[in-house]
Protein backbone atom coordinates (compact mmCIF):
# COMPACT_ATOMS: atom_id res chain seq x y z
CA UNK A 1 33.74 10.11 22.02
CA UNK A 2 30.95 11.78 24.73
CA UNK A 3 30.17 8.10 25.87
CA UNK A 4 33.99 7.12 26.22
CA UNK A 5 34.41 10.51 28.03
CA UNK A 6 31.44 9.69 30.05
CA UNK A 7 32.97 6.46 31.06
CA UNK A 8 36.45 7.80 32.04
CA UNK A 9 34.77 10.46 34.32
CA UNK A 10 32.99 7.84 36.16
CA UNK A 11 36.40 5.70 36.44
CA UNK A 12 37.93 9.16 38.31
CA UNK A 13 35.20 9.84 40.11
CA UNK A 14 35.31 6.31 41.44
CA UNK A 15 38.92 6.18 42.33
CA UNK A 16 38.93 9.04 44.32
CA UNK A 17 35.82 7.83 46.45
CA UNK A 18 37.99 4.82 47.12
CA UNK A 19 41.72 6.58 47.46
CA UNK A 20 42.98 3.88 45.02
CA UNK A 21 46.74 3.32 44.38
CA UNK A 22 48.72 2.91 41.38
CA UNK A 23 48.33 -0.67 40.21
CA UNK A 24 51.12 -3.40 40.95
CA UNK A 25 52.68 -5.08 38.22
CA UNK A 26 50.82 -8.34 38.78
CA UNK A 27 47.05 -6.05 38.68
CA UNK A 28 46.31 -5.95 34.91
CA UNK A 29 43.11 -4.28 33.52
CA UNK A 30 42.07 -1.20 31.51
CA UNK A 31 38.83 1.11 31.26
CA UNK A 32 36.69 -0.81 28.46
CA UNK A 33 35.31 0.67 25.58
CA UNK A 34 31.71 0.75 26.39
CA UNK A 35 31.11 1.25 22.72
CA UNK A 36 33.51 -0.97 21.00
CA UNK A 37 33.43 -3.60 23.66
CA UNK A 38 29.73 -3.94 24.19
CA UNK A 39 28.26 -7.16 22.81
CA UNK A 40 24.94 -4.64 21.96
CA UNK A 41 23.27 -7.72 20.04
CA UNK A 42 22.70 -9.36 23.07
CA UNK A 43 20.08 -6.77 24.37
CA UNK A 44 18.22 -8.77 21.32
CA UNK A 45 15.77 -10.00 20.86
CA UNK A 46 12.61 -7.42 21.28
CA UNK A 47 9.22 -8.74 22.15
CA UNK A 48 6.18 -6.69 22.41
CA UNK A 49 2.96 -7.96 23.81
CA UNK A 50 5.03 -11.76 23.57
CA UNK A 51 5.14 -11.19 20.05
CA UNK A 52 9.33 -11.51 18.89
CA UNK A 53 10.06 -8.60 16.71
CA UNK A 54 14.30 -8.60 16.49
CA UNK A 55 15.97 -11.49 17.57
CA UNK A 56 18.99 -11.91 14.79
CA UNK A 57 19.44 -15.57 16.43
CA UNK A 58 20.22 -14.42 19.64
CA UNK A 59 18.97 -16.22 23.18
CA UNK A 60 16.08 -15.62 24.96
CA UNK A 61 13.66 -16.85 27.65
CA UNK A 62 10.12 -16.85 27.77
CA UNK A 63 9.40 -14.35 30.48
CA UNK A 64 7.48 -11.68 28.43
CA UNK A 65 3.89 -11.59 28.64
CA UNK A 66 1.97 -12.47 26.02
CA UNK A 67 -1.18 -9.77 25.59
CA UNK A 68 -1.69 -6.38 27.92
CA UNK A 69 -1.13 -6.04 31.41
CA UNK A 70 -1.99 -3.81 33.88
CA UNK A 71 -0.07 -2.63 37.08
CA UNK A 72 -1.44 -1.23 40.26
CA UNK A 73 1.23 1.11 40.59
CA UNK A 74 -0.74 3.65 38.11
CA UNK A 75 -3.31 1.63 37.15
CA UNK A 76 -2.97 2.21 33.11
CA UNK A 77 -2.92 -0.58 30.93
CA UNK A 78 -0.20 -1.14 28.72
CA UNK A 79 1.71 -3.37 26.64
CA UNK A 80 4.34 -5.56 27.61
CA UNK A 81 8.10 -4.70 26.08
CA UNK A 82 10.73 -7.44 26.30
CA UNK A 83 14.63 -6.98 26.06
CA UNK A 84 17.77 -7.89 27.46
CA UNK A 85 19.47 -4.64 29.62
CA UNK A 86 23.28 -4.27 30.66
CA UNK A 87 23.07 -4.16 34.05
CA UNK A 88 26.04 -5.39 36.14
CA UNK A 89 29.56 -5.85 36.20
CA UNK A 90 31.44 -8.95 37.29
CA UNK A 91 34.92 -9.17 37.79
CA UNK A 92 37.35 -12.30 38.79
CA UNK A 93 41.31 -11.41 39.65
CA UNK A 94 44.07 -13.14 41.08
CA UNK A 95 44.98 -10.05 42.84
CA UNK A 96 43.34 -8.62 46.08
CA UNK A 97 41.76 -5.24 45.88
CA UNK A 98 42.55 -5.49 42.05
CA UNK A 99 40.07 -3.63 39.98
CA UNK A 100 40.49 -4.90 36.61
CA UNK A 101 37.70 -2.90 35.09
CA UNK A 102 38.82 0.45 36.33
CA UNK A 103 41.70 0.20 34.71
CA UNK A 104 43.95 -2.06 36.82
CA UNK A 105 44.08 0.00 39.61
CA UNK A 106 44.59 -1.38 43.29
CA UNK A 107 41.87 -0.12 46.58
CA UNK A 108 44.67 0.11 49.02
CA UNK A 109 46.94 -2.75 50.76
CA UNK A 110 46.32 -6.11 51.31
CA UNK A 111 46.47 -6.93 54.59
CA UNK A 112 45.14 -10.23 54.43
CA UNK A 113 46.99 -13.48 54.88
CA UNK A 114 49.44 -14.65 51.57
CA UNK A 115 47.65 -17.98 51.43
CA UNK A 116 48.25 -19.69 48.05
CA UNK A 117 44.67 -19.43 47.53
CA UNK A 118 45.47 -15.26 46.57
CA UNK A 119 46.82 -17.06 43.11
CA UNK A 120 45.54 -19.84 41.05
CA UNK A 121 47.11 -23.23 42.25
CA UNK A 122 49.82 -25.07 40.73
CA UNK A 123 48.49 -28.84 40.49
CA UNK A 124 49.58 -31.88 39.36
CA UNK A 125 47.61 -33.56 36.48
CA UNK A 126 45.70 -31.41 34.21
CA UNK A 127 43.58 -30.03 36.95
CA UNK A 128 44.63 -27.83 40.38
CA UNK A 129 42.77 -26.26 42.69
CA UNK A 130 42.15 -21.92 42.34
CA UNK A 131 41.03 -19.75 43.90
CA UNK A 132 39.70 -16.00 42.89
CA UNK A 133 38.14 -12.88 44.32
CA UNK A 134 35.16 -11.48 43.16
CA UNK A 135 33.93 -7.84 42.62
CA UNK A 136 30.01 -6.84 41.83
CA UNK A 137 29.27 -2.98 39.99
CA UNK A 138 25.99 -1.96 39.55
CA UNK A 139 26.41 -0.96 36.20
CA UNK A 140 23.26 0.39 34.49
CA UNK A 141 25.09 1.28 31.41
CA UNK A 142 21.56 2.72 28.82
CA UNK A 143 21.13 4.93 31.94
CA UNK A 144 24.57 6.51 32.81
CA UNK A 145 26.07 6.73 28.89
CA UNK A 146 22.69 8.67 28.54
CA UNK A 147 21.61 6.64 26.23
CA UNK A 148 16.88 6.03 25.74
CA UNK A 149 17.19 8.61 28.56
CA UNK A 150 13.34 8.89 27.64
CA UNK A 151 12.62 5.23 28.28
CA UNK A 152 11.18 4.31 31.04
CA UNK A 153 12.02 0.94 31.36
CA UNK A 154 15.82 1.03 31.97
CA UNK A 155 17.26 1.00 35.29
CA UNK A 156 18.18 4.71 36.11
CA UNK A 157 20.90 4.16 39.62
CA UNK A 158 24.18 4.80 39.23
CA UNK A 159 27.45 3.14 38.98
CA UNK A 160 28.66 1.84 42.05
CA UNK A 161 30.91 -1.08 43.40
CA UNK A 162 28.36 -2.61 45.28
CA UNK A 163 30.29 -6.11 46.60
CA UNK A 164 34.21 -6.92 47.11
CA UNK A 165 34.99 -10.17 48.46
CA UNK A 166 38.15 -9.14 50.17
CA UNK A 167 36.15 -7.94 52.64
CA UNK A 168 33.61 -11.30 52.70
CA UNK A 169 35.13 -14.14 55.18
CA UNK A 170 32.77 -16.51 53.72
CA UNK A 171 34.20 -15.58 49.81
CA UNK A 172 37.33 -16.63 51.42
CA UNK A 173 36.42 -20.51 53.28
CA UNK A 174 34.36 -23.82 52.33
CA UNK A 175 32.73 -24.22 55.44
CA UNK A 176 31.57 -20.39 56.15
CA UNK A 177 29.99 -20.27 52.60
CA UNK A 178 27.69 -23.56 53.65
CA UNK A 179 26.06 -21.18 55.91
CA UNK A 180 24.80 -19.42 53.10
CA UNK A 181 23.61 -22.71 51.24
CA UNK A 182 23.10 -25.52 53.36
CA UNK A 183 21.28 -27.49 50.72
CA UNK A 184 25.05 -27.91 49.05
CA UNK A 185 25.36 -31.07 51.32
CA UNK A 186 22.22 -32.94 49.31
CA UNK A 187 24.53 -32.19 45.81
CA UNK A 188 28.13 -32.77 47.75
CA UNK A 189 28.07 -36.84 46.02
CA UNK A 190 28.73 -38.52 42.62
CA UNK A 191 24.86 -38.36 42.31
CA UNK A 192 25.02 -34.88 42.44
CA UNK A 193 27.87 -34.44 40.06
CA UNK A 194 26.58 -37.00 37.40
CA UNK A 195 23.29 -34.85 37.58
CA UNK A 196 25.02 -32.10 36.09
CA UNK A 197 25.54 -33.63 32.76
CA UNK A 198 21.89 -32.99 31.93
CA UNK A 199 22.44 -29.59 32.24
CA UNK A 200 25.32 -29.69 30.20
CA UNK A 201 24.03 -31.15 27.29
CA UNK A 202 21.38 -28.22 27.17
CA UNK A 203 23.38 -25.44 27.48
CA UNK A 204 25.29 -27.44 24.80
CA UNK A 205 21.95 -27.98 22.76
CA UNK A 206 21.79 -23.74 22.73
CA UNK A 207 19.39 -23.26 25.70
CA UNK A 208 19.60 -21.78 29.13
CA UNK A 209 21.33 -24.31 31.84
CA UNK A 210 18.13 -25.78 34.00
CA UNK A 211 16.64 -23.82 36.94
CA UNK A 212 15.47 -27.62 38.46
CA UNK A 213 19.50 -28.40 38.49
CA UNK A 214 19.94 -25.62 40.47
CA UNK A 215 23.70 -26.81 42.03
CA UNK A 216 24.95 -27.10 38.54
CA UNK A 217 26.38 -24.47 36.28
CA UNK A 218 25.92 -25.63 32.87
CA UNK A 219 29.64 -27.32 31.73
CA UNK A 220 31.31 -25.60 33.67
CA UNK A 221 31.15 -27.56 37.66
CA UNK A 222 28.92 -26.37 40.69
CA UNK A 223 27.68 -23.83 41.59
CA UNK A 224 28.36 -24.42 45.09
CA UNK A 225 30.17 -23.70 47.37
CA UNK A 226 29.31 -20.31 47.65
CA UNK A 227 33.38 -19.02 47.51
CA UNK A 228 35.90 -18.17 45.38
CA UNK A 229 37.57 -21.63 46.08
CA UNK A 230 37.30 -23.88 42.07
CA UNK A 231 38.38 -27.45 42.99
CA UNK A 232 38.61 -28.57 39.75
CA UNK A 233 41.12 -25.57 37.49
CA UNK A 234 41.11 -26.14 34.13
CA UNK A 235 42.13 -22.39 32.89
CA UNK A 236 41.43 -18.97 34.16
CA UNK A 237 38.17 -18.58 31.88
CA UNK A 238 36.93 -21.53 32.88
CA UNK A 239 37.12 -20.76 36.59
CA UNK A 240 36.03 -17.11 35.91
CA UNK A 241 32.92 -17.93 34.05
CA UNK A 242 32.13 -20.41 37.08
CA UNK A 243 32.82 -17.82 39.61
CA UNK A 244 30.76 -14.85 37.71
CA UNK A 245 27.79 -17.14 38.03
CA UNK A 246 28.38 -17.85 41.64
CA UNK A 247 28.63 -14.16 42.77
CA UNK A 248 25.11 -13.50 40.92
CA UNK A 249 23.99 -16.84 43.23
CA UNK A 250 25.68 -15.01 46.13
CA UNK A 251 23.94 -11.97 45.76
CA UNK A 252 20.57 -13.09 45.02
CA UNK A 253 20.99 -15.63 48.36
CA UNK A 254 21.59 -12.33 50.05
CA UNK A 255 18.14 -10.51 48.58
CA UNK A 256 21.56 -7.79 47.47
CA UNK A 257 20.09 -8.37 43.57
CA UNK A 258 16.87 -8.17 42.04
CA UNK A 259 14.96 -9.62 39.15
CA UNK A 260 13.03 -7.87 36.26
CA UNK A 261 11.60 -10.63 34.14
CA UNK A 262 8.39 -11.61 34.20
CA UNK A 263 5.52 -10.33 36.79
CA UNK A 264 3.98 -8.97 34.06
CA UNK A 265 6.60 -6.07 33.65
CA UNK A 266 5.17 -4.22 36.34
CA UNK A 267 8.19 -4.43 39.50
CA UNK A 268 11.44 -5.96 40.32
CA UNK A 269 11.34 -8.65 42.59
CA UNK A 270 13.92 -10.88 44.59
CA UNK A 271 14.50 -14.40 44.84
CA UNK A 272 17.41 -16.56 47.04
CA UNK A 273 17.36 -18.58 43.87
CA UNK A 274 19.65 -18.07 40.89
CA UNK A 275 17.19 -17.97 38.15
CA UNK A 276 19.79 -18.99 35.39
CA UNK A 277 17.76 -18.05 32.30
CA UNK A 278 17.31 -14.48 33.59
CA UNK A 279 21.18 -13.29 32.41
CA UNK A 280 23.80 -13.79 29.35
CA UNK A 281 27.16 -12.42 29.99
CA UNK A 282 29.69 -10.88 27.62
CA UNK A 283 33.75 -10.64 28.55
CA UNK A 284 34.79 -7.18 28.65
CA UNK A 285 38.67 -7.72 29.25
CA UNK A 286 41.17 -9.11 29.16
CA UNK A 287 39.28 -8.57 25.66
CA UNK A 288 36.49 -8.12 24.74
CA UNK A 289 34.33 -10.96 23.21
CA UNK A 290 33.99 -11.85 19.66
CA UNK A 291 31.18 -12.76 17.54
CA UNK A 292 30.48 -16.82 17.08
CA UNK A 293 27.96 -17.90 15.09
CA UNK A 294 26.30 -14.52 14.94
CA UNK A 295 26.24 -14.16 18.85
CA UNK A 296 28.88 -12.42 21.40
CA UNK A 297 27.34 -13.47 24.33
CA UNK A 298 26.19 -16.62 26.22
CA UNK A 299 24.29 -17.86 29.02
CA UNK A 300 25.62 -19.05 32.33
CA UNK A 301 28.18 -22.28 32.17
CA UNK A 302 28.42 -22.20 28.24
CA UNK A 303 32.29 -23.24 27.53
CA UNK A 304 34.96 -20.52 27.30
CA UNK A 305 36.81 -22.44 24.91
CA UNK A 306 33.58 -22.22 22.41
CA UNK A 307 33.16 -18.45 23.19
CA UNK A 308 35.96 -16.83 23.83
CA UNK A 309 38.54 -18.67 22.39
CA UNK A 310 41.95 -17.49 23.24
CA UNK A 311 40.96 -14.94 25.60
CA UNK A 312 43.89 -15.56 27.91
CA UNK A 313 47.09 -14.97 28.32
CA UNK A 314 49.82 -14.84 30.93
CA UNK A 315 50.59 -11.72 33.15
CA UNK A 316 48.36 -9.24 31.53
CA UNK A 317 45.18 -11.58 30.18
CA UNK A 318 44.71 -13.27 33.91
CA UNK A 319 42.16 -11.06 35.02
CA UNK A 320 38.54 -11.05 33.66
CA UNK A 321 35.60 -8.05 33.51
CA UNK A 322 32.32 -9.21 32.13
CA UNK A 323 29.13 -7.76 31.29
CA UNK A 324 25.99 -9.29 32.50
CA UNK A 325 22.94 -8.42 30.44
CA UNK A 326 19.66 -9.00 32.88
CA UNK A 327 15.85 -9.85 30.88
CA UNK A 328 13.77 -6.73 31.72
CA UNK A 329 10.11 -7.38 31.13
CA UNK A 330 8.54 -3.81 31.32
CA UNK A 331 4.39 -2.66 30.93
CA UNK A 332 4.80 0.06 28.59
CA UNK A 333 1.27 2.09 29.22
CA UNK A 334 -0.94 3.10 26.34
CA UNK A 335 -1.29 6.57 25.77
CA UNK A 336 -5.53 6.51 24.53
């Protein structure tokens, strides 16, 4: 009850900073449970010093180092401690200035152009063309449901709407986003598409999608462009899933996100890549994610028809919040 409390306070607190309006009918979300809703299994599995001590089956990279480390920042040695945090909050609408996770609420009026690209597309075939915006929280959720408040290896900022696309012209058009990655013209051909079979078949196999493929997104289409524009719309998961892993590209291209796996747990560090294996994601709404084959979460461009199967629906189930669970690798000093 404190943590749901805790959650609703920050929700009110949040739409008064942004003088929010009453939703419109076609903005559907809801405040999650951040108890019921949480996939907490997927901050699994533990390692200490490399060595895996709780995993109950669920993924993992191989980040954590193996043995004691040191860090100049107090100069203790220490152990390292492996785990997966809740860190971030992604969120794909149909809606502008929708904020699904927030309870469906709208920032203010659109006053951008009514381009059919505000709504997915209506295609022949069984493909269209979509398009999505995008919103990024900074959502340390251990820290601010007060939760190991005496660990020092969570991520202690607050809760904050860090990245909207409305406001992003290059969210928004093709040929602004190539600014952003250039390289998408070496991946733009049937070479480049065929390529991303491979990393198909291994998220597919039950591994992370490859860092080498780095324009592909599992089985779920490219990672590039950089936009909210999906050529290929097969459902609203499937673009959302897509589109989630693009905005963590985005923001890592931008130096806006960090990493905190490997380095020997000692600092965060930032990368233009999109290191792939350092997140799993969990759907918050439209609901939240159930358990298959003992896990409720999954790594970037695993199929939403394998885990979350029915997670759609028209009118109120278009929208979609998920959680994004980050590897921490952290040197937990020896007290001698």
């Amino acid at each position: 009850m404190a943590a749901a409390s805790r959650a609703a306070a920050v929700a009110l607190l949040l739409l008064a900073a942004f003088g929010v309006q009453p939703a419109a009918a076609e903005c559907a979300g809801r405040i999650p449970n951040f108890v019921a809703d949480v996939c907490w299994s997927c901050m699994l599995p533990l390692r200490v010093a490399g060595t895996r001590l709780a995993g109950r089956g669920q993924l993992d990279n191989d980040s954590s180092f193996k043995g004691f480390c040191v860090c100049r920042r107090d100069g203790g040695w220490g152990v390292n401690l492996g785990l997966w945090e809740p860190a971030r909050i992604v969120e794909v609408t149909r809606t502008p200035l929708c904020l699904v996770t927030l309870g469906g609420v709208t920032a203010g009026k659109w006053a951008g152009a009514t381009e059919p690209g505000a709504r997915t597309g209506a295609g022949g075939g069984t493909t269209s063309n979509a398009f999505y915006h995008v919103h990024w929280y900074e959502s340390p959720l251990l820290h601010w449901l007060g939760l190991l408040l005496d660990f020092d290896c969570i991520e202690r900022d607050g809760f904050d709407l860090a990245y909207m696309s409305e406001f992003d012209p290059a969210w928004q058009d093709d040929a602004l986003a190539a600014l952003l990655a250039p390289e998408q013209a070496l991946t733009a051909n049937l070479a480049g598409v065929a390529a991303c079979a491979g990393d198909c078949a291994k998220v597919k196999a039950g591994g992370f999608p490859s860092d080498a493929l780095w324009w592909c997104n599992g089985c779920l289409g490219n990672l590039l462009p950089l936009s909210g524009n999906v050529a290929a719309h097969v459902s609203g998961r499937h673009s959302a899933a897509l589109l989630a892993a693009r905005l963590a590209m985005r923001m890592h291209r931008v130096q806006a996100a960090f990493y905190t796996h490997g380095r020997r747990g000692c600092s965060a560090w930032r990368s233009p890549r999109l290191h792939k294996d350092a997140y799993k994601m969990s759907m918050l709404l439209p609901r939240a994610q159930p358990k298959i084959g003992g896990r409720c979460c999954a790594p970037f461009g695993r199929d939403p028809d394998v885990v979350t199967p029915g997670a759609e629906w028209p009118v109120t189930g278009e929208d979609f919040s998920y959680l994004l669970f980050r590897k921490r690798d952290c040197c937990v000093g020896l007290e001698i």
